[in-house]
N, C-alpha and C. Protein backbone atom coordinates (compact mmCIF):
# COMPACT_ATOMS: atom_id res chain seq x y z
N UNK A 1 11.88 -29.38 46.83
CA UNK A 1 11.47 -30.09 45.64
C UNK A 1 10.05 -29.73 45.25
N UNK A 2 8.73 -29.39 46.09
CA UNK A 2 8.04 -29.01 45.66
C UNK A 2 7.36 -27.84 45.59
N UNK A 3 8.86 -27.16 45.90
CA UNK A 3 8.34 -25.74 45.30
C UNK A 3 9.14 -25.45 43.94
N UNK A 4 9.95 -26.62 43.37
CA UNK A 4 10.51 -26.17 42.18
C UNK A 4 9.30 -26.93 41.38
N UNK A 5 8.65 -27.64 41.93
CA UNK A 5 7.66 -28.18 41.13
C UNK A 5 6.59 -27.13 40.85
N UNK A 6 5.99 -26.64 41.78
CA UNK A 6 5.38 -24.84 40.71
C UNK A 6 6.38 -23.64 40.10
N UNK A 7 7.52 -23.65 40.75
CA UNK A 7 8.07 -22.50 40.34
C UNK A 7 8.69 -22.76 38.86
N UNK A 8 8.65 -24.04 38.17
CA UNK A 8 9.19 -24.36 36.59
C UNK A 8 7.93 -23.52 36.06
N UNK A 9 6.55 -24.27 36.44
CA UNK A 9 5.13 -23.93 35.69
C UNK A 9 5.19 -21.96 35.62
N UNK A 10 5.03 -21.61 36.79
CA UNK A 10 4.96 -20.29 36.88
C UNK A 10 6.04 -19.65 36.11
N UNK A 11 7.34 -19.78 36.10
CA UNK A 11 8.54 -19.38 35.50
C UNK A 11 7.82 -19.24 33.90
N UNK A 12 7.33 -20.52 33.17
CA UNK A 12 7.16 -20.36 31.96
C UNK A 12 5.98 -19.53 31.36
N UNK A 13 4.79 -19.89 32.62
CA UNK A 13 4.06 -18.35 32.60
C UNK A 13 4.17 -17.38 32.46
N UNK A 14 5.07 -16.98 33.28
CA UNK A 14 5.74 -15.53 33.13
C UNK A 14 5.72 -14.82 31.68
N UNK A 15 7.06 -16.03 31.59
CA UNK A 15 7.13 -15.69 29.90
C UNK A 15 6.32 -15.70 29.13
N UNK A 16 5.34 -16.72 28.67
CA UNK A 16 4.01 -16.41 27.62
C UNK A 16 3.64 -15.42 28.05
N UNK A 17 3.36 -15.19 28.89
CA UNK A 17 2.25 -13.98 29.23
C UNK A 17 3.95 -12.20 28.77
N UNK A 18 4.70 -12.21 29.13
CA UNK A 18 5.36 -11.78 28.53
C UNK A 18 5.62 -11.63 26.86
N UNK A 19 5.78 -12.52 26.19
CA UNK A 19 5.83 -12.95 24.77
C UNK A 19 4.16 -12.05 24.34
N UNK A 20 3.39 -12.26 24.99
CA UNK A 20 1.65 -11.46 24.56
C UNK A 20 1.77 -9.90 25.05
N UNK A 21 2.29 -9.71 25.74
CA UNK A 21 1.87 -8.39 26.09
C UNK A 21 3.22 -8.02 24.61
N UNK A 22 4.41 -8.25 24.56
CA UNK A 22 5.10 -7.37 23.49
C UNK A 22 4.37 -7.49 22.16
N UNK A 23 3.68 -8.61 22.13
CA UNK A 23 3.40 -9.00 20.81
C UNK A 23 1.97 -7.82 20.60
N UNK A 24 0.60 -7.78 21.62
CA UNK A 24 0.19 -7.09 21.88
C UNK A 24 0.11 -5.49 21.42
N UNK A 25 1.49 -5.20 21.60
CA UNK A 25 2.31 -3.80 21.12
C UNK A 25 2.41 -3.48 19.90
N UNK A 26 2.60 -4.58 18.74
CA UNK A 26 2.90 -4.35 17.72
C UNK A 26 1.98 -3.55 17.05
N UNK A 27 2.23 -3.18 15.81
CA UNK A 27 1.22 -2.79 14.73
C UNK A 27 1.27 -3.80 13.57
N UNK A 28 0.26 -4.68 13.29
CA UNK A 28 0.46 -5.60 11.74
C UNK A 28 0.64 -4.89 10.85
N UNK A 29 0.34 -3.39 10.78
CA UNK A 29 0.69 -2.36 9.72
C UNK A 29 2.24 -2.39 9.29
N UNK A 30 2.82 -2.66 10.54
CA UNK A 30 4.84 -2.29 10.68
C UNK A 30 5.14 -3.93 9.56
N UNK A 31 4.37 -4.22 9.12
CA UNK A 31 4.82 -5.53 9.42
C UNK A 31 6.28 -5.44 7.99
N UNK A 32 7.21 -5.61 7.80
CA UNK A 32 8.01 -5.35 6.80
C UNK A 32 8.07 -6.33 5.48
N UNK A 33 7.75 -5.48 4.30
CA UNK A 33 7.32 -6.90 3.35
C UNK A 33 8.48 -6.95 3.10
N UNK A 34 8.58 -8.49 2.31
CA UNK A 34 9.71 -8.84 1.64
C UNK A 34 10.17 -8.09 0.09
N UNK A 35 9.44 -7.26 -0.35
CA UNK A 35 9.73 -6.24 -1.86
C UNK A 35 10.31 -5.39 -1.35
N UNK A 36 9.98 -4.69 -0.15
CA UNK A 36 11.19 -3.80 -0.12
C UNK A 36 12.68 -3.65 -0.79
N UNK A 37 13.53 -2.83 -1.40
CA UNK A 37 14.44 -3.03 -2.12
C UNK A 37 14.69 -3.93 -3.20
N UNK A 38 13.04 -4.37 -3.58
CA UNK A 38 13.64 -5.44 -4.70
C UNK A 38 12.66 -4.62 -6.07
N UNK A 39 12.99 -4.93 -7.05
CA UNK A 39 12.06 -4.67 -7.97
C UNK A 39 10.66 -4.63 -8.13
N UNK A 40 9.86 -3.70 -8.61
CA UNK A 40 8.32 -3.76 -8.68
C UNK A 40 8.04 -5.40 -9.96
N UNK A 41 7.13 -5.65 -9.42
CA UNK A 41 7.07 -6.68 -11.02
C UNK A 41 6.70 -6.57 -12.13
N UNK A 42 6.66 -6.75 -13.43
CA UNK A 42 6.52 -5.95 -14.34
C UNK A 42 4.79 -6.60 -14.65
N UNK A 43 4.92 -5.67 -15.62
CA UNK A 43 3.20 -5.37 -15.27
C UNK A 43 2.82 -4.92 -17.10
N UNK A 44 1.96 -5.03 -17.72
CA UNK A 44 1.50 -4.33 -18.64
C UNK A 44 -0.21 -4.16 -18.45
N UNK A 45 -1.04 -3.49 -18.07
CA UNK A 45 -2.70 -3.32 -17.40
C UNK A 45 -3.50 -1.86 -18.52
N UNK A 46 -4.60 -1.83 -19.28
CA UNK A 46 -5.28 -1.12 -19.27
C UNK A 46 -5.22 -0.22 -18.08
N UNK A 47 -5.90 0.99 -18.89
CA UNK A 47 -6.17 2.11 -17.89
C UNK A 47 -7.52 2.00 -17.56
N UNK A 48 -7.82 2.63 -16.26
CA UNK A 48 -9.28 2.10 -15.93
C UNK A 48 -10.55 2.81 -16.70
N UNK A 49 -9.96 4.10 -16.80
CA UNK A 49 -10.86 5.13 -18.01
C UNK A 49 -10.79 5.01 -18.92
N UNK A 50 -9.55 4.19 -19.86
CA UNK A 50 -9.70 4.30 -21.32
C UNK A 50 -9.07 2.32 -21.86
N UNK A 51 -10.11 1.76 -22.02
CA UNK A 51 -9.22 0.07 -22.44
C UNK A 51 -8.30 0.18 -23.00
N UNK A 52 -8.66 0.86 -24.12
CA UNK A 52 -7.40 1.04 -25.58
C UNK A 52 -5.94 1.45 -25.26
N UNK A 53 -5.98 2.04 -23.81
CA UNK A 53 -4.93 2.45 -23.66
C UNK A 53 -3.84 1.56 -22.84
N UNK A 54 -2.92 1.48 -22.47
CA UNK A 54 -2.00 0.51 -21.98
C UNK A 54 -0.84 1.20 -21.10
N UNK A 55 -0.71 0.88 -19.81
CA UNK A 55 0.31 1.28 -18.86
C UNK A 55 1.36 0.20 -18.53
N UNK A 56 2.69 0.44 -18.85
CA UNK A 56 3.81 -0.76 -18.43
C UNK A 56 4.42 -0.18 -17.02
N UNK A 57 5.01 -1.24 -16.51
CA UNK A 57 6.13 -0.43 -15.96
C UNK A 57 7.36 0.56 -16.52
N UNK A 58 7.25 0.05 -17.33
CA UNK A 58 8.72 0.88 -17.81
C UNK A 58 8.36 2.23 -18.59
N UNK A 59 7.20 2.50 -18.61
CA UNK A 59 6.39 3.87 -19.01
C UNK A 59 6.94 4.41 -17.71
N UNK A 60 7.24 4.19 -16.62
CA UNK A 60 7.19 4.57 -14.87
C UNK A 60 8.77 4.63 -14.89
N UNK A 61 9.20 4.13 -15.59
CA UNK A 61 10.95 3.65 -15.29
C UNK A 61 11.09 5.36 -15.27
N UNK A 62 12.50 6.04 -14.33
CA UNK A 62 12.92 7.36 -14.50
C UNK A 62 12.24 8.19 -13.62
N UNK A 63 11.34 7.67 -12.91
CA UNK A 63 10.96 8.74 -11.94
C UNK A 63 10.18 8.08 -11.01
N UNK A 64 9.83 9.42 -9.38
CA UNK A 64 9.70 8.60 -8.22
C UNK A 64 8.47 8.38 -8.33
N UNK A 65 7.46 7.22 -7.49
CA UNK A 65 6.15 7.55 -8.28
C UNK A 65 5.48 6.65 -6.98
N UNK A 66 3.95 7.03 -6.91
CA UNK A 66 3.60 6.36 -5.46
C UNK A 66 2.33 5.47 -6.83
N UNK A 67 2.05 3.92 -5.88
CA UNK A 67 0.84 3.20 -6.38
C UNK A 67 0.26 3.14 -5.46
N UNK A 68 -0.77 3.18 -5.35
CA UNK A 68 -2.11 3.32 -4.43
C UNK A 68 -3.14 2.27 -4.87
N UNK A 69 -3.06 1.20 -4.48
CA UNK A 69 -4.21 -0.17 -4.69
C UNK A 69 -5.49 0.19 -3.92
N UNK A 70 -6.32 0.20 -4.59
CA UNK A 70 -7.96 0.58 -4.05
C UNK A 70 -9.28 -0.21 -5.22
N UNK A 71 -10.06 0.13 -4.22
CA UNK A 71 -11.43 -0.58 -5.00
C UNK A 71 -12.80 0.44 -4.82
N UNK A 72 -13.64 0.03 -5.38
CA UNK A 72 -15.35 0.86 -5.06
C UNK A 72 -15.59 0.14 -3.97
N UNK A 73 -15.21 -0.99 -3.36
CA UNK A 73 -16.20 -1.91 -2.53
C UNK A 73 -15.34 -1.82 -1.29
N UNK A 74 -14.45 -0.77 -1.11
CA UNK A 74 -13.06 -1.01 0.14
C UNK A 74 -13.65 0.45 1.00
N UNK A 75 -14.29 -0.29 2.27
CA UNK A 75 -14.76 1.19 3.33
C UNK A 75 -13.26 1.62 3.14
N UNK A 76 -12.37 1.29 3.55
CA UNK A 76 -11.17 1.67 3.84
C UNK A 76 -10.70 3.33 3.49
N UNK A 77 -10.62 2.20 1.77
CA UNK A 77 -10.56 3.34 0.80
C UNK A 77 -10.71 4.28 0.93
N UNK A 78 -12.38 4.88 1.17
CA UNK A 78 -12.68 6.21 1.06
C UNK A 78 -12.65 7.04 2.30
N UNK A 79 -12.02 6.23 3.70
CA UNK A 79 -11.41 6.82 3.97
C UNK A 79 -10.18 7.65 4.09
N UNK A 80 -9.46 6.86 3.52
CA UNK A 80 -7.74 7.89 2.86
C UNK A 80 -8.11 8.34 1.49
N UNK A 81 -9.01 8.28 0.57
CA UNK A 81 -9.46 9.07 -0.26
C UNK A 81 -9.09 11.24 -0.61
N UNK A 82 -9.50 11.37 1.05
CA UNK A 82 -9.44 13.03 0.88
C UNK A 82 -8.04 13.07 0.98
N UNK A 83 -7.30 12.04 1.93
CA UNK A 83 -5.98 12.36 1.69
C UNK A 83 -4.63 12.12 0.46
N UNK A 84 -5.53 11.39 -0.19
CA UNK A 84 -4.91 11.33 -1.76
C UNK A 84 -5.12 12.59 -2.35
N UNK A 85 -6.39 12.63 -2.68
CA UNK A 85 -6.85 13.97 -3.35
C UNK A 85 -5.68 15.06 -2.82
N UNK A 86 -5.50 15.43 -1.29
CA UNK A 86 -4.68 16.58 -0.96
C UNK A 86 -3.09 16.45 -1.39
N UNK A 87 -2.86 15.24 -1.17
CA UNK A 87 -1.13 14.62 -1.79
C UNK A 87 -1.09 15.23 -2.99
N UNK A 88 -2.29 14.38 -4.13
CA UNK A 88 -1.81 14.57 -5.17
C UNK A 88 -1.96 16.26 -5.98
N UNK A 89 -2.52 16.83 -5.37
CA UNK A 89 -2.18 18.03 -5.18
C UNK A 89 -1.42 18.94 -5.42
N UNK A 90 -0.56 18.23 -4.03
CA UNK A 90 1.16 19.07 -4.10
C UNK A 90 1.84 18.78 -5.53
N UNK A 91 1.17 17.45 -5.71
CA UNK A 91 2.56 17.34 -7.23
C UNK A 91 3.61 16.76 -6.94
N UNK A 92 4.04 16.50 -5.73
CA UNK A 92 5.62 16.20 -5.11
C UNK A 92 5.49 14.72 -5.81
N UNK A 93 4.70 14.08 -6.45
CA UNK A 93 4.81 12.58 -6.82
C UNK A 93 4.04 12.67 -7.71
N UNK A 94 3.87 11.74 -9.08
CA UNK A 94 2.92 11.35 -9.51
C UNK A 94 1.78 10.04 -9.20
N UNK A 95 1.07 10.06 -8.73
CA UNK A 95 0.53 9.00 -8.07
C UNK A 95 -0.81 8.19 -8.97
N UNK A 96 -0.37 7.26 -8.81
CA UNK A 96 -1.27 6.15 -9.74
C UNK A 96 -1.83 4.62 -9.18
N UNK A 97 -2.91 5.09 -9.19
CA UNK A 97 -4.13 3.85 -8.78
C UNK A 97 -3.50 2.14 -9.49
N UNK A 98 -4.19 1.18 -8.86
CA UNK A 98 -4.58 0.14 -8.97
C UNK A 98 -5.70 -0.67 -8.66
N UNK A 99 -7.56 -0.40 -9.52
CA UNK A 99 -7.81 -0.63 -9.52
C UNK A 99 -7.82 -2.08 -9.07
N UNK A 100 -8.57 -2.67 -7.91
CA UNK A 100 -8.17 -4.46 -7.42
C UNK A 100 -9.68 -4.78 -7.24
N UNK A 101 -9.10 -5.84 -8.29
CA UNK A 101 -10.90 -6.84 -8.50
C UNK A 101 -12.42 -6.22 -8.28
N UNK A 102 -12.21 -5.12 -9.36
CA UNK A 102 -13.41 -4.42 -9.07
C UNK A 102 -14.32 -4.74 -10.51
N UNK A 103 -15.16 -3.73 -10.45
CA UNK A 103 -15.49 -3.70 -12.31
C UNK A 103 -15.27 -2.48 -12.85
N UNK A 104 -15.32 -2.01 -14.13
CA UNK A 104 -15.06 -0.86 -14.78
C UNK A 104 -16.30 0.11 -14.51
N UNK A 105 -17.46 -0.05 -14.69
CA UNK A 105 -18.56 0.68 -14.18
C UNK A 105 -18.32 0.99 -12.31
N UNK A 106 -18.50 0.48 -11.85
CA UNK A 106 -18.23 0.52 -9.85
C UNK A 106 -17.03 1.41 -9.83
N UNK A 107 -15.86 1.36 -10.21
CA UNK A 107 -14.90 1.87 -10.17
C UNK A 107 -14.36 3.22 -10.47
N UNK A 108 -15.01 3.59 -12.03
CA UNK A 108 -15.39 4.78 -12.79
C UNK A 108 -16.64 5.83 -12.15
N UNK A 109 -17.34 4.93 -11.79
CA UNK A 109 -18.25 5.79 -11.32
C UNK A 109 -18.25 5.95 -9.53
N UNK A 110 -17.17 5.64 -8.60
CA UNK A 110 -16.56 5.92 -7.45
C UNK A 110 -15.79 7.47 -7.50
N UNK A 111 -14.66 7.20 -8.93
CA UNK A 111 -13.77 8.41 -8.77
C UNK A 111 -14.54 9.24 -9.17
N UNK A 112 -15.68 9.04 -10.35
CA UNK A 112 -16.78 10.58 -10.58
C UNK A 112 -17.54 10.29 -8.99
N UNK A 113 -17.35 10.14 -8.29
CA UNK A 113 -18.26 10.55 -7.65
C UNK A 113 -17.31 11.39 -6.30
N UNK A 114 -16.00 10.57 -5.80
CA UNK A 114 -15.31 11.17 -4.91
C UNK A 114 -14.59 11.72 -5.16
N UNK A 115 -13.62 12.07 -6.71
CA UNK A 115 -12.73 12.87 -7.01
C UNK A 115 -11.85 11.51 -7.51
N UNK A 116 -11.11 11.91 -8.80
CA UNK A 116 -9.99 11.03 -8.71
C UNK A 116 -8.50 12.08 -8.90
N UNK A 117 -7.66 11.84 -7.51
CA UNK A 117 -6.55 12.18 -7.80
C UNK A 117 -5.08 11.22 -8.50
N UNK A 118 -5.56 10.40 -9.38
CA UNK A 118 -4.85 9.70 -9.96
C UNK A 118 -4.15 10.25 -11.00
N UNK A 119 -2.95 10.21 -11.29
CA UNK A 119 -2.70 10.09 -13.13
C UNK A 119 -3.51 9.50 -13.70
N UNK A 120 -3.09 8.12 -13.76
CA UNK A 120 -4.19 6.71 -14.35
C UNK A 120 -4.03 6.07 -13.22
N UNK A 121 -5.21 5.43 -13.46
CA UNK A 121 -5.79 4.35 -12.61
C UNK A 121 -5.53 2.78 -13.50
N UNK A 122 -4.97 1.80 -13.03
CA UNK A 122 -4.71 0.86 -14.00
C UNK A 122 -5.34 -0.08 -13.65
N UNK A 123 -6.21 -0.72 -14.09
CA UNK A 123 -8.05 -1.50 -13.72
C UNK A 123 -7.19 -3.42 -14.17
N UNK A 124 -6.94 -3.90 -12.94
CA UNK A 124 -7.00 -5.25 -12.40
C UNK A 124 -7.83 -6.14 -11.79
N UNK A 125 -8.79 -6.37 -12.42
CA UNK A 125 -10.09 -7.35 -12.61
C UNK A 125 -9.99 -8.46 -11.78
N UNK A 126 -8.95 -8.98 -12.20
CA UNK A 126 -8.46 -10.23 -11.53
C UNK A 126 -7.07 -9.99 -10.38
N UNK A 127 -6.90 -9.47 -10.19
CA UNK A 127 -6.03 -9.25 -8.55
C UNK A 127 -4.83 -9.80 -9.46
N UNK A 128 -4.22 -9.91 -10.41
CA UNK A 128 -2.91 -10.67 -10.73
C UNK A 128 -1.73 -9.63 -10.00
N UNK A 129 -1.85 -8.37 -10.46
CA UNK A 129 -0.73 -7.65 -9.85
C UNK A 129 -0.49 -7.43 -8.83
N UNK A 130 -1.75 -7.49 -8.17
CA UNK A 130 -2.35 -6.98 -6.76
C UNK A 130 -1.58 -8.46 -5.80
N UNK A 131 -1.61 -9.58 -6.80
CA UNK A 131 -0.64 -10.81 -5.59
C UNK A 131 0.77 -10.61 -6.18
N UNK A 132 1.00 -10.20 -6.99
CA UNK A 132 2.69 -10.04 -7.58
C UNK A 132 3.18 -9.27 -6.35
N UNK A 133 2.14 -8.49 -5.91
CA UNK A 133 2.85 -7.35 -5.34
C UNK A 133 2.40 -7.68 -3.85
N UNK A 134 2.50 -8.95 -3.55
CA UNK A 134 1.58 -9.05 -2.29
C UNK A 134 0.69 -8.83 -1.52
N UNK A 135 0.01 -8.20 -2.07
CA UNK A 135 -1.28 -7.31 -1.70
C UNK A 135 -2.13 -8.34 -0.96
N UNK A 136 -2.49 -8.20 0.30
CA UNK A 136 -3.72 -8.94 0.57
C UNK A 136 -4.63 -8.49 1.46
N UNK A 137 -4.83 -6.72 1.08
CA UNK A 137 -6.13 -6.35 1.46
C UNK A 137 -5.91 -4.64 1.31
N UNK A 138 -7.07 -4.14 0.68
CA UNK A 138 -7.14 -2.79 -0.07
C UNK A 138 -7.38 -2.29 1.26
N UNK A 139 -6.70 -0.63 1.19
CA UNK A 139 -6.26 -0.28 0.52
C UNK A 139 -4.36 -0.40 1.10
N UNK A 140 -3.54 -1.11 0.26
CA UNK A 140 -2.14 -0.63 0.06
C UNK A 140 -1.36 0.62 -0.86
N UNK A 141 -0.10 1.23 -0.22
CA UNK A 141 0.28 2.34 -0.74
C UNK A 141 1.55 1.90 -1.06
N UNK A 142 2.34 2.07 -2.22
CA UNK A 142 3.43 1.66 -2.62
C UNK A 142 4.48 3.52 -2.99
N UNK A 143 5.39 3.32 -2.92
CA UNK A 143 6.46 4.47 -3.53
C UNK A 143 7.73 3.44 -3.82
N UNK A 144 7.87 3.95 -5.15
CA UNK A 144 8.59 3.04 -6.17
C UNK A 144 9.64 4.42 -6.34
N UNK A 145 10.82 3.65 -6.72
CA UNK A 145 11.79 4.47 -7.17
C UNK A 145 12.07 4.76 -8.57
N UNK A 146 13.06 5.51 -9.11
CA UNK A 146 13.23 5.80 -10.86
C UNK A 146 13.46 4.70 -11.53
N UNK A 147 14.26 3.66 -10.76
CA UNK A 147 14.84 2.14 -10.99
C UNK A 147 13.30 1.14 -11.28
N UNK A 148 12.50 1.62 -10.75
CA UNK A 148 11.38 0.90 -10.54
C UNK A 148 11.34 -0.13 -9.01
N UNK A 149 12.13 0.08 -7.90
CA UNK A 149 12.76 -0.83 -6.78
C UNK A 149 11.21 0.36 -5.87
N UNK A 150 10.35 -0.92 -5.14
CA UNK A 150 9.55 -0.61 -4.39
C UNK A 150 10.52 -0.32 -3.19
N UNK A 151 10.42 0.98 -2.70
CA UNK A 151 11.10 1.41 -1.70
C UNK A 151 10.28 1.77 -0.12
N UNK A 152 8.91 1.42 -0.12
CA UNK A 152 8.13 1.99 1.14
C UNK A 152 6.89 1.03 0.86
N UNK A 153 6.18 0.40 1.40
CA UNK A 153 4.83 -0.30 1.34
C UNK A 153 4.26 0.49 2.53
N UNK A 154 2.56 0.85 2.57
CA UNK A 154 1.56 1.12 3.96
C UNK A 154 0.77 -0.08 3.78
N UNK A 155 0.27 -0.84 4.54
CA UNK A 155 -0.66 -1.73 4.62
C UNK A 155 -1.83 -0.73 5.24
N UNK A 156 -2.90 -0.46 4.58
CA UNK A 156 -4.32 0.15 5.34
C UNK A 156 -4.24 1.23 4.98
N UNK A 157 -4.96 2.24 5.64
CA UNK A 157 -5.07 3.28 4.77
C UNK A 157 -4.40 4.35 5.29
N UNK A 158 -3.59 5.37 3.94
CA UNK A 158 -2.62 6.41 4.43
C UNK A 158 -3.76 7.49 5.05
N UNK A 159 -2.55 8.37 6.00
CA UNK A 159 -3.49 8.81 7.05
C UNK A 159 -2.14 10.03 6.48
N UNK A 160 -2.79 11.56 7.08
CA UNK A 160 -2.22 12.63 6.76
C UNK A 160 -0.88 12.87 7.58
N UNK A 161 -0.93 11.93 8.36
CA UNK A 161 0.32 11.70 9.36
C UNK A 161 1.51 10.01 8.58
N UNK A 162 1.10 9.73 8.23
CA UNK A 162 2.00 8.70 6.90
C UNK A 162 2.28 9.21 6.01
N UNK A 163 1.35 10.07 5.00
CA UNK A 163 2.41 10.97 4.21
C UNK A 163 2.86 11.98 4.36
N UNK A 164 3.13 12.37 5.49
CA UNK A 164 3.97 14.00 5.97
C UNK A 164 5.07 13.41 6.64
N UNK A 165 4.81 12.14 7.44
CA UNK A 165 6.28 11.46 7.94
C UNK A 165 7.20 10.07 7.16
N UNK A 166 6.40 10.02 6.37
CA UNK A 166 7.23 8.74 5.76
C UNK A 166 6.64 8.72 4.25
N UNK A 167 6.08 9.09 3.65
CA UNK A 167 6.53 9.81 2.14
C UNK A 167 6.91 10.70 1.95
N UNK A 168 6.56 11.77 2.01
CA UNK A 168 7.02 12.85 1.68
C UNK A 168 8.51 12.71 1.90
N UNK A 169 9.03 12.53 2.83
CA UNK A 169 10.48 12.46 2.83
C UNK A 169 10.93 11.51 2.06
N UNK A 170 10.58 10.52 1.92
CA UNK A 170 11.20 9.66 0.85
C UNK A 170 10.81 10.15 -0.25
N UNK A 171 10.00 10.71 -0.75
CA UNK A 171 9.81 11.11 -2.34
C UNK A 171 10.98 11.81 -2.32
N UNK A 172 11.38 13.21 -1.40
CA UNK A 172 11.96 13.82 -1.33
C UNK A 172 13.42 13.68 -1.14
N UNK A 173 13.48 12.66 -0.65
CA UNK A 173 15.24 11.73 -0.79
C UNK A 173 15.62 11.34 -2.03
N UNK A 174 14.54 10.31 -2.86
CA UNK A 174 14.59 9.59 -3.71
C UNK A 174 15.10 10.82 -4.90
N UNK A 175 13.91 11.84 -5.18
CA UNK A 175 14.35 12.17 -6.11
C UNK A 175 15.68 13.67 -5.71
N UNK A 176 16.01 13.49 -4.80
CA UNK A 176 17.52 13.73 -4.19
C UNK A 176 17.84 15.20 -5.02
């Protein structure tokens, strides 16, 4: 009797301390959002270089296309920076910014300064799309399908080993 009286305590030890070490393992990066397979949300945003001008989603409808949420004020950022620049490059996607809660001066004068490999950059002042789309911390990478159905989210920043193993092939599926 009183060795089942430590061996309950220890038994459940075990386990927490089990339950931490797997948990431990994870990556919060893996973490799987809930948009996957569902529709992007629709959106109508200025471009960050030109006000007058206007980007919808459905300008996007018909083809595969990566969004890339970034800011002037995100260290992150400019670290996956050179690796945008080299993506967008290839051409294998058209890839387009989302300016998040920045200003138009900070922002404009980031891509003159590091390169912008954007199509457009679509300048969100106020984070509205940036929570449509769950966003809750720059930089996120999106690849959307012709349907407009977000098909891949990165939480943090793409690394030259994320888009050689898990875009590129999906661009490359998608547009089949």
């Amino acid at each position: 009797m009183k060795a089942l009286r430590f061996l309950v305590p220890l038994a459940v030890l075990v386990v927490l301390v089990g339950f931490l070490a797997v948990g431990l393992k994870l990556d919060p990066r893996e973490v799987p959002s809930p948009l996957i397979g569902k529709p992007a949300p629709a959106f109508a945003l200025v471009r960050l270089d030109d006000a007058q001008q206007t980007i919808r989603k459905e300008d996007l409808l018909g083809k595969v296309w990566i969004l890339n949420v970034w800011a002037s004020w995100c260290a992150a950022c400019r670290e996956e920076h050179p690796h945008l620049l080299a993506f967008a490059r290839t051409r294998q996607a058209p890839l387009y910014g989302l300016n998040y809660k920045d200003t138009r001066p900070d922002a404009t004068g980031w891509l003159a300064r590091f390169g912008d490999p954007y199509e457009a950059s679509l300048f969100d002042p106020d984070g509205r799309l940036g929570l449509d789309l769950g966003v809750y911390g720059v930089p996120e990478t999106f690849v959307i399908d012709k349907e407009g159905r977000i098909r891949f989210k990165q939480i943090g920043p793409v690394t030259p080993e994320v888009i050689q193993t898990k875009i590129v092939p999906l661009v490359k599926e998608l547009n089949g």
